[in-house]
C-alpha atoms as a PDB file:
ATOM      1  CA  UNK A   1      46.326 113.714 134.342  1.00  0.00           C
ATOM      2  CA  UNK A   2      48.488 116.536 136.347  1.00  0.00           C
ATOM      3  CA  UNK A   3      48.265 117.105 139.556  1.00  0.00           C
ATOM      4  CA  UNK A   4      48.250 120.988 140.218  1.00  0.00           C
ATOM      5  CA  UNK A   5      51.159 122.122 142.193  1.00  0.00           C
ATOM      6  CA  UNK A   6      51.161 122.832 145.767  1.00  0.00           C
ATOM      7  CA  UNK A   7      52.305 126.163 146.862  1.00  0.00           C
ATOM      8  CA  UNK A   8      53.764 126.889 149.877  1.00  0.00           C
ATOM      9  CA  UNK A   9      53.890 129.408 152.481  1.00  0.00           C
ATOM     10  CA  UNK A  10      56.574 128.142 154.492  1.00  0.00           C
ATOM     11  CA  UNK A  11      60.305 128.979 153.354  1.00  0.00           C
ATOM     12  CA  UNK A  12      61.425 125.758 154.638  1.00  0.00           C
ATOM     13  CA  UNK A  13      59.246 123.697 153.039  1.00  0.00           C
ATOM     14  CA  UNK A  14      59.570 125.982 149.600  1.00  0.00           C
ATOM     15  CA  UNK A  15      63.081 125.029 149.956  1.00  0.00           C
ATOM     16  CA  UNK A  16      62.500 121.505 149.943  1.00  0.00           C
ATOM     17  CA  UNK A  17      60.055 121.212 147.236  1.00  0.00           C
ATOM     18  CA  UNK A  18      62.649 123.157 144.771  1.00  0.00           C
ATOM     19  CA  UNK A  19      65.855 121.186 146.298  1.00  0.00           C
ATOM     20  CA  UNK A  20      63.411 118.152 145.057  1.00  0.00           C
ATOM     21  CA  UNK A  21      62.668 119.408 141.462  1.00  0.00           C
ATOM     22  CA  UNK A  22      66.234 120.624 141.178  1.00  0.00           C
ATOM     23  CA  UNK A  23      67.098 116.779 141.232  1.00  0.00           C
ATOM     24  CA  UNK A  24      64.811 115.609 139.419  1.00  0.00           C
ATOM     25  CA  UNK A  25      65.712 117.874 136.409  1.00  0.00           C
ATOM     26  CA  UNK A  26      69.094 116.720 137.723  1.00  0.00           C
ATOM     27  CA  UNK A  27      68.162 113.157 137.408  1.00  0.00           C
ATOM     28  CA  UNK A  28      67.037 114.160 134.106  1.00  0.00           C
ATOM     29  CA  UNK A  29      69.846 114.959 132.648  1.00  0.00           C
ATOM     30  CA  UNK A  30      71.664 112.221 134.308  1.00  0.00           C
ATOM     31  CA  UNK A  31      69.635 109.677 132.849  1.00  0.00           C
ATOM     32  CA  UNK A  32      70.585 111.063 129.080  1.00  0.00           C
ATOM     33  CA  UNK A  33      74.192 111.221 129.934  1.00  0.00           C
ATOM     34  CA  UNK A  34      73.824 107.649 131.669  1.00  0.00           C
ATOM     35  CA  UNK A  35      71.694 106.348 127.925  1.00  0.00           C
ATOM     36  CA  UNK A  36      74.144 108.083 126.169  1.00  0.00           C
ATOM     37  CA  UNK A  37      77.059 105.981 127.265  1.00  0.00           C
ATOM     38  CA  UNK A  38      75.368 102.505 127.441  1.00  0.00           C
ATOM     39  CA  UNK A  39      74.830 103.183 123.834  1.00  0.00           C
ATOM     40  CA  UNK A  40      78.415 104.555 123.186  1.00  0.00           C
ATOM     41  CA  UNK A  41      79.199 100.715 125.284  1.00  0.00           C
ATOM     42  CA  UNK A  42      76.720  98.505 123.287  1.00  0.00           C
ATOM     43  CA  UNK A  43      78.386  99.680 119.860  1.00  0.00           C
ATOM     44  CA  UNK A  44      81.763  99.424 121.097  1.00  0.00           C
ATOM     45  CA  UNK A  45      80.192  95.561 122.321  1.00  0.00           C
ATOM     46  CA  UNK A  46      78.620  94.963 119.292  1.00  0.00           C
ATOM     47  CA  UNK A  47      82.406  95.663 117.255  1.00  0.00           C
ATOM     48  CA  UNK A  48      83.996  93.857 119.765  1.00  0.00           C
ATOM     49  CA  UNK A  49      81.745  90.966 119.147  1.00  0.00           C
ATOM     50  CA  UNK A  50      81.774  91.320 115.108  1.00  0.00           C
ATOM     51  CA  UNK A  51      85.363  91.482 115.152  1.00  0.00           C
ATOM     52  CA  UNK A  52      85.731  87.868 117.296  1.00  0.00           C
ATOM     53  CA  UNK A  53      83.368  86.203 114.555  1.00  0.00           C
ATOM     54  CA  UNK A  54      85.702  87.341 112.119  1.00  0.00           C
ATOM     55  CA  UNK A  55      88.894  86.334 113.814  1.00  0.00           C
ATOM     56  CA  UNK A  56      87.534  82.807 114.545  1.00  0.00           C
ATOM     57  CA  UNK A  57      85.899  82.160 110.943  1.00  0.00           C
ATOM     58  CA  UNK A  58      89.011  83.270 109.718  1.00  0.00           C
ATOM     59  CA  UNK A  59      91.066  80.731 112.401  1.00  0.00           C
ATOM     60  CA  UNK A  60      88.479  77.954 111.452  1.00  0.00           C
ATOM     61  CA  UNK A  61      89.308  78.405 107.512  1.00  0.00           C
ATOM     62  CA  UNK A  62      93.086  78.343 108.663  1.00  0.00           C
ATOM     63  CA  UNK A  63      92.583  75.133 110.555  1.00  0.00           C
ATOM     64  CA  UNK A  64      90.901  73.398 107.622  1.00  0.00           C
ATOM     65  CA  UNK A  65      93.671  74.662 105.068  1.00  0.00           C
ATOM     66  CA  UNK A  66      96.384  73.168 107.806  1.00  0.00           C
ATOM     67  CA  UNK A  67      94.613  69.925 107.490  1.00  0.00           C
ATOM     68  CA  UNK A  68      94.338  70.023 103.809  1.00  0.00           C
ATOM     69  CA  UNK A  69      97.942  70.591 103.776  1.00  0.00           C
ATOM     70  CA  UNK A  70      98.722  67.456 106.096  1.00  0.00           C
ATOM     71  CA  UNK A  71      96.349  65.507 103.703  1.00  0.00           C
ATOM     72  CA  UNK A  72      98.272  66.138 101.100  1.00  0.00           C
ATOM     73  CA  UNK A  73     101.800  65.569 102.864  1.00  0.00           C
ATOM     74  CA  UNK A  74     100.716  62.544 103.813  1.00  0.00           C
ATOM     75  CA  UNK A  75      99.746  61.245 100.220  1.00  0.00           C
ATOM     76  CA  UNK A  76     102.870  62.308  98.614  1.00  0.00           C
ATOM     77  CA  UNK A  77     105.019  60.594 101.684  1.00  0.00           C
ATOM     78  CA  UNK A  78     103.019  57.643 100.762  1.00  0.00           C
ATOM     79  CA  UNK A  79     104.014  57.616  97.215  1.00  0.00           C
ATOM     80  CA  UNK A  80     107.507  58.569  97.559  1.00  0.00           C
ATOM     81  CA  UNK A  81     107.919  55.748 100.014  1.00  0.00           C
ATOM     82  CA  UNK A  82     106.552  53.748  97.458  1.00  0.00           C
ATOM     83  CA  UNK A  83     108.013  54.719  94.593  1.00  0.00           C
ATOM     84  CA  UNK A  84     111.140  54.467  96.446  1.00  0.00           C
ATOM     85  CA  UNK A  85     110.903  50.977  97.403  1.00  0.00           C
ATOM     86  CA  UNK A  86     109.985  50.115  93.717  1.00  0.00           C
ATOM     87  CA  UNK A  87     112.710  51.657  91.850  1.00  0.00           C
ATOM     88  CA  UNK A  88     115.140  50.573  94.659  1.00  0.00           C
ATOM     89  CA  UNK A  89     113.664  47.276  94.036  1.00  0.00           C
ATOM     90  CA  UNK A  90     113.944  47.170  90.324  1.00  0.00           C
ATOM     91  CA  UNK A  91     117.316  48.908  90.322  1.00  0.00           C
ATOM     92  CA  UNK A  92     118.340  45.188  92.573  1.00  0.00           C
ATOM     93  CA  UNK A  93     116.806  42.862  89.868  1.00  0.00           C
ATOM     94  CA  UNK A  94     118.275  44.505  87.090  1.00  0.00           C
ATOM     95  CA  UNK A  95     121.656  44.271  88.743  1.00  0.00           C
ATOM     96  CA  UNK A  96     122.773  40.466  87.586  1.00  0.00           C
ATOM     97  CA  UNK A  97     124.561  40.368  91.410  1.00  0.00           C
ATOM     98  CA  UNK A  98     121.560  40.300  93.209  1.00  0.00           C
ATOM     99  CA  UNK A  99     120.086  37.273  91.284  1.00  0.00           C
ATOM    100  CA  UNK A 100     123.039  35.470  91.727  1.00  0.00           C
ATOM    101  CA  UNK A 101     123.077  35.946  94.992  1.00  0.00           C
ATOM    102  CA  UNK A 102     119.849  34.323  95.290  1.00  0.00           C
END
């Protein structure tokens, strides 16, 4: 329910009443502009924070190729060391030196 306006009689007092509704139309408007940019801020947040997800998913599927990649380096220094001590091995016992030399 509204309360009915007061008038005045008193100049001084009518001034103070309108410097009051002046701000709160002011206030008003204030409060928009002030909405207005905490919304323009929560977007620019909510990209911000999007963007980051993306960058560390796509650093987390990075990290796991890196250790697919050291996986596999690993297993084919294994059988190259391997394969190197058998054919260097063979190579030996097919040379009629070496068993003579035993």
């Amino acid at each position: 329910m509204e309360r009915p306006r007061r008038v005045c009689t008193y100049p001084i007092a009518q001034h103070a009443i309108n410097k009051r509704n002046s701000r709160l139309s002011t206030s008003f408007y204030e409060f928009d502009s002030i909405h207005s940019q905490l919304t323009t801020i929560v977007n620019h947040l909510t990209a911000l924070t999007q963007h980051q997800q993306q960058e560390e998913e796509y650093d987390d599927e990075t990290q796991d190729w890196k250790f697919v990649a050291m996986v596999i380096d690993r297993l084919c220094l294994i059988i190259f060391t391997l394969s190197m001590i058998l054919f260097t091995f063979l190579t030996l016992v097919r040379h009629t030196n070496f068993l003579k030399l035993q």
